[in-house]
Each structure stands twice: as C-alpha cells, then as structure tokens.
N, C-alpha and C. Protein backbone atom coordinates (compact mmCIF):
# COMPACT_ATOMS: atom_id res chain seq x y z
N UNK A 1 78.23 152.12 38.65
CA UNK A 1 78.84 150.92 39.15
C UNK A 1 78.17 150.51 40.47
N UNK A 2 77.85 149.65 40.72
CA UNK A 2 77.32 148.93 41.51
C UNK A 2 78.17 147.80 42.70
N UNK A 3 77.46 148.44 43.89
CA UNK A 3 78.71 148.32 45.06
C UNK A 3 78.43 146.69 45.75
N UNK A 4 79.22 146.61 46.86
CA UNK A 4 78.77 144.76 47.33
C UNK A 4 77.66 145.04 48.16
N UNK A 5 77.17 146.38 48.55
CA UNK A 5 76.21 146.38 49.55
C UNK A 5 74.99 146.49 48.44
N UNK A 6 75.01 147.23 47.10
CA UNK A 6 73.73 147.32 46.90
C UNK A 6 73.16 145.96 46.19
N UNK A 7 74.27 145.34 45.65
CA UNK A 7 73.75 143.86 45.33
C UNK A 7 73.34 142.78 46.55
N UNK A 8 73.67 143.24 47.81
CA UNK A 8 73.11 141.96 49.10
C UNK A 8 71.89 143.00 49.50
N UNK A 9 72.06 143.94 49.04
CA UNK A 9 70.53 144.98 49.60
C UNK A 9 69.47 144.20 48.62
N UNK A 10 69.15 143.98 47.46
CA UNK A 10 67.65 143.12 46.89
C UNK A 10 67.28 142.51 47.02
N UNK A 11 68.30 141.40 47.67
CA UNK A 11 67.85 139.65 47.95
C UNK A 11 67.23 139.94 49.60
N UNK A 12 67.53 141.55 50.59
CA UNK A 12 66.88 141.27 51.61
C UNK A 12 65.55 141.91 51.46
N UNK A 13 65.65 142.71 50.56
CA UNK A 13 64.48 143.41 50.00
C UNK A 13 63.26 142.53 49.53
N UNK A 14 63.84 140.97 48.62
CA UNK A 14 62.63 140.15 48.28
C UNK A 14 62.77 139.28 49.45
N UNK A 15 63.43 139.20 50.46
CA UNK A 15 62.77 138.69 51.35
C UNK A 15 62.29 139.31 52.05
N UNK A 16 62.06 140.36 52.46
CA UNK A 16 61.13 140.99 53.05
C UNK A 16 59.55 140.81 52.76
N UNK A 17 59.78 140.98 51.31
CA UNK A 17 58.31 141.37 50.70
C UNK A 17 58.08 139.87 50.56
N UNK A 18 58.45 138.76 50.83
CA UNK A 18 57.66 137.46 50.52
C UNK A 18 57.76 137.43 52.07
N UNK A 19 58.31 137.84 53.15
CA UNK A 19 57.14 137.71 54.49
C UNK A 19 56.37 138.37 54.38
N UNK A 20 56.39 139.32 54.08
CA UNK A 20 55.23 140.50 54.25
C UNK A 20 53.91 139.79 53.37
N UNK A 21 54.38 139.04 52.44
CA UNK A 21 53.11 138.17 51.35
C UNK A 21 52.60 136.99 52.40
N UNK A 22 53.58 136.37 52.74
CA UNK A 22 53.26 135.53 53.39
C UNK A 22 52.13 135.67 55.01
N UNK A 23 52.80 136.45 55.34
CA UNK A 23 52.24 137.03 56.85
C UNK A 23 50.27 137.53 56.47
N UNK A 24 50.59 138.43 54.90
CA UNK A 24 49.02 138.91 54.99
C UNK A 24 48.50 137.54 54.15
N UNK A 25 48.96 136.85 53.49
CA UNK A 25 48.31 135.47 53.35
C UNK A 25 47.51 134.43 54.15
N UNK A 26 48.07 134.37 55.13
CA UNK A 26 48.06 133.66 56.69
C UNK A 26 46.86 134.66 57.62
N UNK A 27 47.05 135.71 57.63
CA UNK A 27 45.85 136.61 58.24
C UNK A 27 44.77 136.66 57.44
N UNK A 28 44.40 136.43 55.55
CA UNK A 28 43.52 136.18 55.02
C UNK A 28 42.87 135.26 55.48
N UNK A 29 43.86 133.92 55.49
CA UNK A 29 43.06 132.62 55.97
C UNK A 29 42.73 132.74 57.27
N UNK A 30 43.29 133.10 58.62
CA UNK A 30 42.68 133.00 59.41
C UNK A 30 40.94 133.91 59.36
N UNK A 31 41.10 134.74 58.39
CA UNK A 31 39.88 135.92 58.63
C UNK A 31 38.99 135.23 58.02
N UNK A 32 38.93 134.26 56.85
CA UNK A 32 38.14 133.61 56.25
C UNK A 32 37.01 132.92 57.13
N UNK A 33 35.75 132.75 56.50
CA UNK A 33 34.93 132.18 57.74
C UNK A 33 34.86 130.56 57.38
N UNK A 34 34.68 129.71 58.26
CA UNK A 34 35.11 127.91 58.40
C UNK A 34 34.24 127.92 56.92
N UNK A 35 35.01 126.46 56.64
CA UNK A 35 34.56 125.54 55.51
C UNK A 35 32.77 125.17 55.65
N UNK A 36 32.56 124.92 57.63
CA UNK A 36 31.57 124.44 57.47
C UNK A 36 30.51 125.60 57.75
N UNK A 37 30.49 126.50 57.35
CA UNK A 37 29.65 127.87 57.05
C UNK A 37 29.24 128.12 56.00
N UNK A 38 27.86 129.09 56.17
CA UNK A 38 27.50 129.61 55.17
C UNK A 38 26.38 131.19 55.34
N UNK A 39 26.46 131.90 54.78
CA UNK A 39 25.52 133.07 55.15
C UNK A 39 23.69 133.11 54.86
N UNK A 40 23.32 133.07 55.88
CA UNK A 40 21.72 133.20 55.33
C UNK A 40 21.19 134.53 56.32
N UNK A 41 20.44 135.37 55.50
CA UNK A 41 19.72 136.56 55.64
C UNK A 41 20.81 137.32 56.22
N UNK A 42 21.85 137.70 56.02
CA UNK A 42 23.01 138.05 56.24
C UNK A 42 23.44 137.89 57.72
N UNK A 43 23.55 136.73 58.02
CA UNK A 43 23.67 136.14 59.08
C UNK A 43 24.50 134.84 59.10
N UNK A 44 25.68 134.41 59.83
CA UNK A 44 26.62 133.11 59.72
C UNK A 44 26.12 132.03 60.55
N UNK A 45 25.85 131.30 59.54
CA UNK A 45 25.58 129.95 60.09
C UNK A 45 27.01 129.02 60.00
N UNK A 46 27.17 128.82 61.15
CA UNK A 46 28.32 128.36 61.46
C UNK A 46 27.92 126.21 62.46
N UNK A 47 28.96 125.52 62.27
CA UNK A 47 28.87 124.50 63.03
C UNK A 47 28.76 124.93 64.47
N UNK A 48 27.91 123.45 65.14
CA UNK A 48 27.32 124.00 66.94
C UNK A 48 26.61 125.05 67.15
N UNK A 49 25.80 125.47 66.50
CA UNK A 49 24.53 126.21 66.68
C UNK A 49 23.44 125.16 66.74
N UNK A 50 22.64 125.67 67.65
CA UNK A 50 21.32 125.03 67.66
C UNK A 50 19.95 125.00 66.59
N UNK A 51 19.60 124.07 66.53
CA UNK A 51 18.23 124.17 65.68
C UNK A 51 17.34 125.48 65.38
N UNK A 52 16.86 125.76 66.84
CA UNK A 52 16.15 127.22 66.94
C UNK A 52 16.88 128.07 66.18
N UNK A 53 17.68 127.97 66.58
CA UNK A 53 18.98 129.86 66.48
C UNK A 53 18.90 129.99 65.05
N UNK A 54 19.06 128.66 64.51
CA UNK A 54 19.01 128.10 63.00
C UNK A 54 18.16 128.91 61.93
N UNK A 55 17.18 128.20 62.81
CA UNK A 55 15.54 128.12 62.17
C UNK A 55 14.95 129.65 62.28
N UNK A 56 15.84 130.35 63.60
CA UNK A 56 15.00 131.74 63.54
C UNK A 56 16.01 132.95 62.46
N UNK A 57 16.97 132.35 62.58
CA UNK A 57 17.67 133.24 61.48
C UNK A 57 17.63 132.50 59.88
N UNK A 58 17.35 132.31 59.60
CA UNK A 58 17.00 131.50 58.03
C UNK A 58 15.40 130.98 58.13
N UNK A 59 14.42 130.59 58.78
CA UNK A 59 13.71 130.06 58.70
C UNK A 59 13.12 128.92 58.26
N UNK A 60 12.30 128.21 57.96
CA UNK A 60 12.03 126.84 57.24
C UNK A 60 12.84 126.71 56.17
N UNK A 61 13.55 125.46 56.37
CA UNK A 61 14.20 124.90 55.56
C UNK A 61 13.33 123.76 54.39
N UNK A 62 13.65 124.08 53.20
CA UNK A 62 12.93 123.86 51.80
C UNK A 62 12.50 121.83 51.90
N UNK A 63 13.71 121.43 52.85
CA UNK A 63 13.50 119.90 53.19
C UNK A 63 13.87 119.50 54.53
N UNK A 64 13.66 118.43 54.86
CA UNK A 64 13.85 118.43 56.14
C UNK A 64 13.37 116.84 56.26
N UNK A 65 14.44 116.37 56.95
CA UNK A 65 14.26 114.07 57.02
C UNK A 65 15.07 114.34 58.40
N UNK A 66 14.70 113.17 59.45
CA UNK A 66 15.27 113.06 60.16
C UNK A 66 14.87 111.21 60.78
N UNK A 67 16.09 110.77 61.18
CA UNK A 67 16.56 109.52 61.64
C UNK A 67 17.00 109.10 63.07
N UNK A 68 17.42 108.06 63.35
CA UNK A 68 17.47 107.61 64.76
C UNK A 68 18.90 106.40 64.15
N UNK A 69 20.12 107.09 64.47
CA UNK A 69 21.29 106.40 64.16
C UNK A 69 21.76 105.69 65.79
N UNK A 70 22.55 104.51 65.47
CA UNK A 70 23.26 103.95 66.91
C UNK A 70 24.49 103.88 67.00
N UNK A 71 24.62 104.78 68.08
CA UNK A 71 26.35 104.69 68.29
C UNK A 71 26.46 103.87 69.50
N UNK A 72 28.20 103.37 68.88
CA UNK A 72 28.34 102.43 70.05
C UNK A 72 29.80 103.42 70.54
N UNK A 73 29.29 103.71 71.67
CA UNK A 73 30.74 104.39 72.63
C UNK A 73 31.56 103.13 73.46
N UNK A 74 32.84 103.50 73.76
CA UNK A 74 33.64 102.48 74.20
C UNK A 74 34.17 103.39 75.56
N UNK A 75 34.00 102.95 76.63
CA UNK A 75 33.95 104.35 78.10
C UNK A 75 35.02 103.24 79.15
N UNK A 76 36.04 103.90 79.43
CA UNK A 76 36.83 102.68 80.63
C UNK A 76 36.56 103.83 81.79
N UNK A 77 36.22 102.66 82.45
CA UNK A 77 35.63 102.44 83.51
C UNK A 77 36.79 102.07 84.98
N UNK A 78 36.93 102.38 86.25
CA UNK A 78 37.52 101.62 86.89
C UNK A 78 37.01 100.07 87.66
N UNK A 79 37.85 98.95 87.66
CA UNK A 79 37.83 97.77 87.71
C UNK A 79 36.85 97.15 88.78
N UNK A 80 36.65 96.63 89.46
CA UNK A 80 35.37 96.42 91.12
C UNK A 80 36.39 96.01 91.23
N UNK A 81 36.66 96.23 92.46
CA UNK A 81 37.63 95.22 93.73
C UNK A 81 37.62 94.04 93.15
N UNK A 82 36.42 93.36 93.01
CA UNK A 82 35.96 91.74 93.21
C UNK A 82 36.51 91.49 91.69
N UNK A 83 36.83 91.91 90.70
CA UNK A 83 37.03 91.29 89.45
C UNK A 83 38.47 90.57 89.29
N UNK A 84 39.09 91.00 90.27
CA UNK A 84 40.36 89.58 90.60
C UNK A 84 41.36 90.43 89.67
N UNK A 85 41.38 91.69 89.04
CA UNK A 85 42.21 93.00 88.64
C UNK A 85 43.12 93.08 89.65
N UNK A 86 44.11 93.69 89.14
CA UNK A 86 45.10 94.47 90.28
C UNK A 86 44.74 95.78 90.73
N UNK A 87 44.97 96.11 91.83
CA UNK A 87 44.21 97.62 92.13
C UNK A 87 44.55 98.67 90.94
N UNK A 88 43.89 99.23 90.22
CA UNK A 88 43.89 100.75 89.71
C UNK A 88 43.65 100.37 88.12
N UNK A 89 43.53 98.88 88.18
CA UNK A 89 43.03 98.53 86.68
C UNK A 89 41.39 98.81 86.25
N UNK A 90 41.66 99.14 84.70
CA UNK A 90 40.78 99.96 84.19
C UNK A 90 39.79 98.74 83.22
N UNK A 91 38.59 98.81 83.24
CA UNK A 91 37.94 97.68 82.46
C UNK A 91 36.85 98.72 81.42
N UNK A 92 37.23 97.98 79.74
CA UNK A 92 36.47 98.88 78.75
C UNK A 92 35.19 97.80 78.40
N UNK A 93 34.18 99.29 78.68
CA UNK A 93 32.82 98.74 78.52
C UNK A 93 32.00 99.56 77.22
N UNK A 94 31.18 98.49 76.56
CA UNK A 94 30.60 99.57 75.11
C UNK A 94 28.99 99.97 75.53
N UNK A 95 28.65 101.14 75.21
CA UNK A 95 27.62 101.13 76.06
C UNK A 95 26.73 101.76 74.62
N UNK A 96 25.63 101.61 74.04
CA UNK A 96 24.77 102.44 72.63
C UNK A 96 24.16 103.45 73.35
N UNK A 97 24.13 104.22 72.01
CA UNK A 97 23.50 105.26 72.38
C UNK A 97 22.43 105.71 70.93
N UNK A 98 21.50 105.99 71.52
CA UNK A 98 21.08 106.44 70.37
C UNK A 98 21.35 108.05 69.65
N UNK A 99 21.34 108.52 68.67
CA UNK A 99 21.10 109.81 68.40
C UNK A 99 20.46 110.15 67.14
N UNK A 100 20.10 111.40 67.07
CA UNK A 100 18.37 111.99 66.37
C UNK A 100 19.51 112.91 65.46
N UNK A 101 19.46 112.30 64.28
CA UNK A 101 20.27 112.97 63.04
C UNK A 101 19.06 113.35 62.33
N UNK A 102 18.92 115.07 62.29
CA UNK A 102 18.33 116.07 61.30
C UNK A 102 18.76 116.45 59.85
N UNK A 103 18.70 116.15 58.96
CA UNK A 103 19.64 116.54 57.53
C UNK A 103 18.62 117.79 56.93
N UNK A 104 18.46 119.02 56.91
CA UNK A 104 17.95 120.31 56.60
C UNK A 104 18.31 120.87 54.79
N UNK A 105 17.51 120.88 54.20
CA UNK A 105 18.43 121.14 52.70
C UNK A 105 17.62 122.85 52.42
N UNK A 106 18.26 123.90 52.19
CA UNK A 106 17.93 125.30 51.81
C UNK A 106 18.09 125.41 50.80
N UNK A 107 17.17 125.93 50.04
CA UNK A 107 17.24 125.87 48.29
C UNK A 107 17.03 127.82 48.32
N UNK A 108 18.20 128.70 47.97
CA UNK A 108 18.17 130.30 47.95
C UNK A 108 17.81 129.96 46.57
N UNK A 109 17.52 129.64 45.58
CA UNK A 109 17.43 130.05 44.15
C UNK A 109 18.46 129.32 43.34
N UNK A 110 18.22 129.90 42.07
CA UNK A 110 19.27 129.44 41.17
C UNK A 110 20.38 130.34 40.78
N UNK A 111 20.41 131.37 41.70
CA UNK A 111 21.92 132.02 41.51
C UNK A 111 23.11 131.76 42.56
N UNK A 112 22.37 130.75 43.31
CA UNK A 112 23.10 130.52 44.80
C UNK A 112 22.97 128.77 45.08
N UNK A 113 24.21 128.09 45.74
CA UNK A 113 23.87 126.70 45.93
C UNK A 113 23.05 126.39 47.41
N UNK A 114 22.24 125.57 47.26
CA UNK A 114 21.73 124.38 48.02
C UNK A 114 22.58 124.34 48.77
N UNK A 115 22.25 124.59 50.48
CA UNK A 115 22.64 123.95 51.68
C UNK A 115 22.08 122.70 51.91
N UNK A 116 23.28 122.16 52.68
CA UNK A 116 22.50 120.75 53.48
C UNK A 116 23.18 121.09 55.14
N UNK A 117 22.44 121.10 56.10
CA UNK A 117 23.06 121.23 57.22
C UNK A 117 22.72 120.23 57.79
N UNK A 118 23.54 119.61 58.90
CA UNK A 118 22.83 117.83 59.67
C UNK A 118 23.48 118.29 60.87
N UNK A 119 22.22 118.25 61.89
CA UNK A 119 22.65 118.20 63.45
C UNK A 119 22.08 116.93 64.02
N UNK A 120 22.97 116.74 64.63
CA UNK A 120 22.93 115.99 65.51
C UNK A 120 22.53 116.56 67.22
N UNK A 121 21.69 115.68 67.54
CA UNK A 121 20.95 116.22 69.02
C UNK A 121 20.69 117.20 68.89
N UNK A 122 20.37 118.14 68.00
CA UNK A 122 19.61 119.57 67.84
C UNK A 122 20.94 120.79 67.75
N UNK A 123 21.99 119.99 67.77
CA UNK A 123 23.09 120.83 67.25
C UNK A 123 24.00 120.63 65.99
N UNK A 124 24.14 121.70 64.92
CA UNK A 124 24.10 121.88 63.78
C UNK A 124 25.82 120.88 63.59
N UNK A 125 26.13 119.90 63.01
CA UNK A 125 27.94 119.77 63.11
C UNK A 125 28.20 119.30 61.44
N UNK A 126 27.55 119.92 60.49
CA UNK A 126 28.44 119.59 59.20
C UNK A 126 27.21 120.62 58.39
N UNK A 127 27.73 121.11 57.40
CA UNK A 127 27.49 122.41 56.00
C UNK A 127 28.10 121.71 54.99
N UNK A 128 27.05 121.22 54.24
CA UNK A 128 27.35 120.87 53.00
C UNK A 128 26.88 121.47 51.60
N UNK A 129 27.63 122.20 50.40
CA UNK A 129 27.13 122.98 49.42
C UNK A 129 26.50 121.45 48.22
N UNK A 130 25.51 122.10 47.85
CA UNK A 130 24.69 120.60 47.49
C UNK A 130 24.92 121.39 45.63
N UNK A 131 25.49 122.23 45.16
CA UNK A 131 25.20 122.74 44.22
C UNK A 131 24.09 124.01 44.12
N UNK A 132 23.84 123.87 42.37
CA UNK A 132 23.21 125.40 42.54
C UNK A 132 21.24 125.17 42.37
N UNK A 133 20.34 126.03 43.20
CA UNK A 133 18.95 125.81 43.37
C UNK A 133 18.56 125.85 42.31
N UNK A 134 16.91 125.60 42.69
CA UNK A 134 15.89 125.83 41.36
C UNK A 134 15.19 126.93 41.68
C-alpha cells in the first residue's frame, strides 16, 4: 500500500531530473563553439580574428575577391554656439566611409563543407558553410 508521502515523492523526483536535464542542456550550449566558427588544422577560427592569424593557421585560401563597399555612418555631434541651437543641443551629421570587404572561400575536400569567411578591415566578422568541396 502506498502512502501520501510516497506518491508526492515522484513528481519531486521528475522534477528534479528535468532540472538536472535542463541545467546540463544549457551548459552543452554554452560549451558549444559560436555559429560563426569553424575548425581548420585543428585550430578555431572564430569571428574578429585577423587576416594574418587566419592565413597562418589555415593558410591560402582556395579563393579569394575583395571590394571597396560605402558606408554611410550617422555621428551626433555637439551644436556650435553660432547655429542659433539652445545650449547642449546635439546636431546629426552623415559622414562615408569607405571599407575593404575580403570574402575568402576554403575548399577541405569532399568529405567536409566549403568555408566562406568575409572580413572586413582585415578582421574576420561572418563564417559561412558554403556546402560540401570538390
């Protein structure tokens, strides 16, 4: 026969074990390495690395294009005295800029996919899996 304690004892029992699922679920994902990664020569190439660091741990990349894109930044500024503003007013100015977009494509074979990595100013900021090599 079965008492009132051992029937409220299972329901704390499965909650236990679905934090305990939950908790090492959550520490999987944090341990996981970013979306925008990938391993070359057993080494993590990760976003915000530099070109070099890149290039000396993986070496020549199988393609390689690079461009001259224009950004327009929008920067506030404080007002001149003389602009007839009230003191502490802020005036938005757009100012271009240019920047030197690298797009890098790594072809490991055909048991492994095609990287595309694109830095910007010589720093690495997107990993894209392009599918599988030749």
């Amino acid at each position: 026969m079965k008492t009132f304690a051992t029937r409220r004892a299972r329901p704390i029992q499965r909650l236990r074990l679905r934090c305990w699922a939950a908790a090492f679920s959550l520490c999987a994902l944090l341990a996981a390495p970013s979306a925008w990664a990938f391993r070359c020569n057993s080494f993590v190439i990760d976003a915000g690395m530099a070109k070099p660091e890149v290039l000396r741990k993986c070496g020549r990349p199988n393609l390689q294009e690079q461009r001259i894109d224009r950004r327009i930044l929008r920067v506030r500024v404080p007002a001149a005295p003389s602009s007839g503003l009230p003191p502490g007013s802020t005036v938005e100015l757009e100012r271009e800029r240019q920047v030197l977009i690298e797009e890098w494509v790594y072809n490991f074979g055909p048991q492994q996919f095609m990287q595309q990595l694109v830095f910007e100013d010589g720093r690495l900021v997107s990993v894209k899996d392009l599918g599988y090599g030749s």
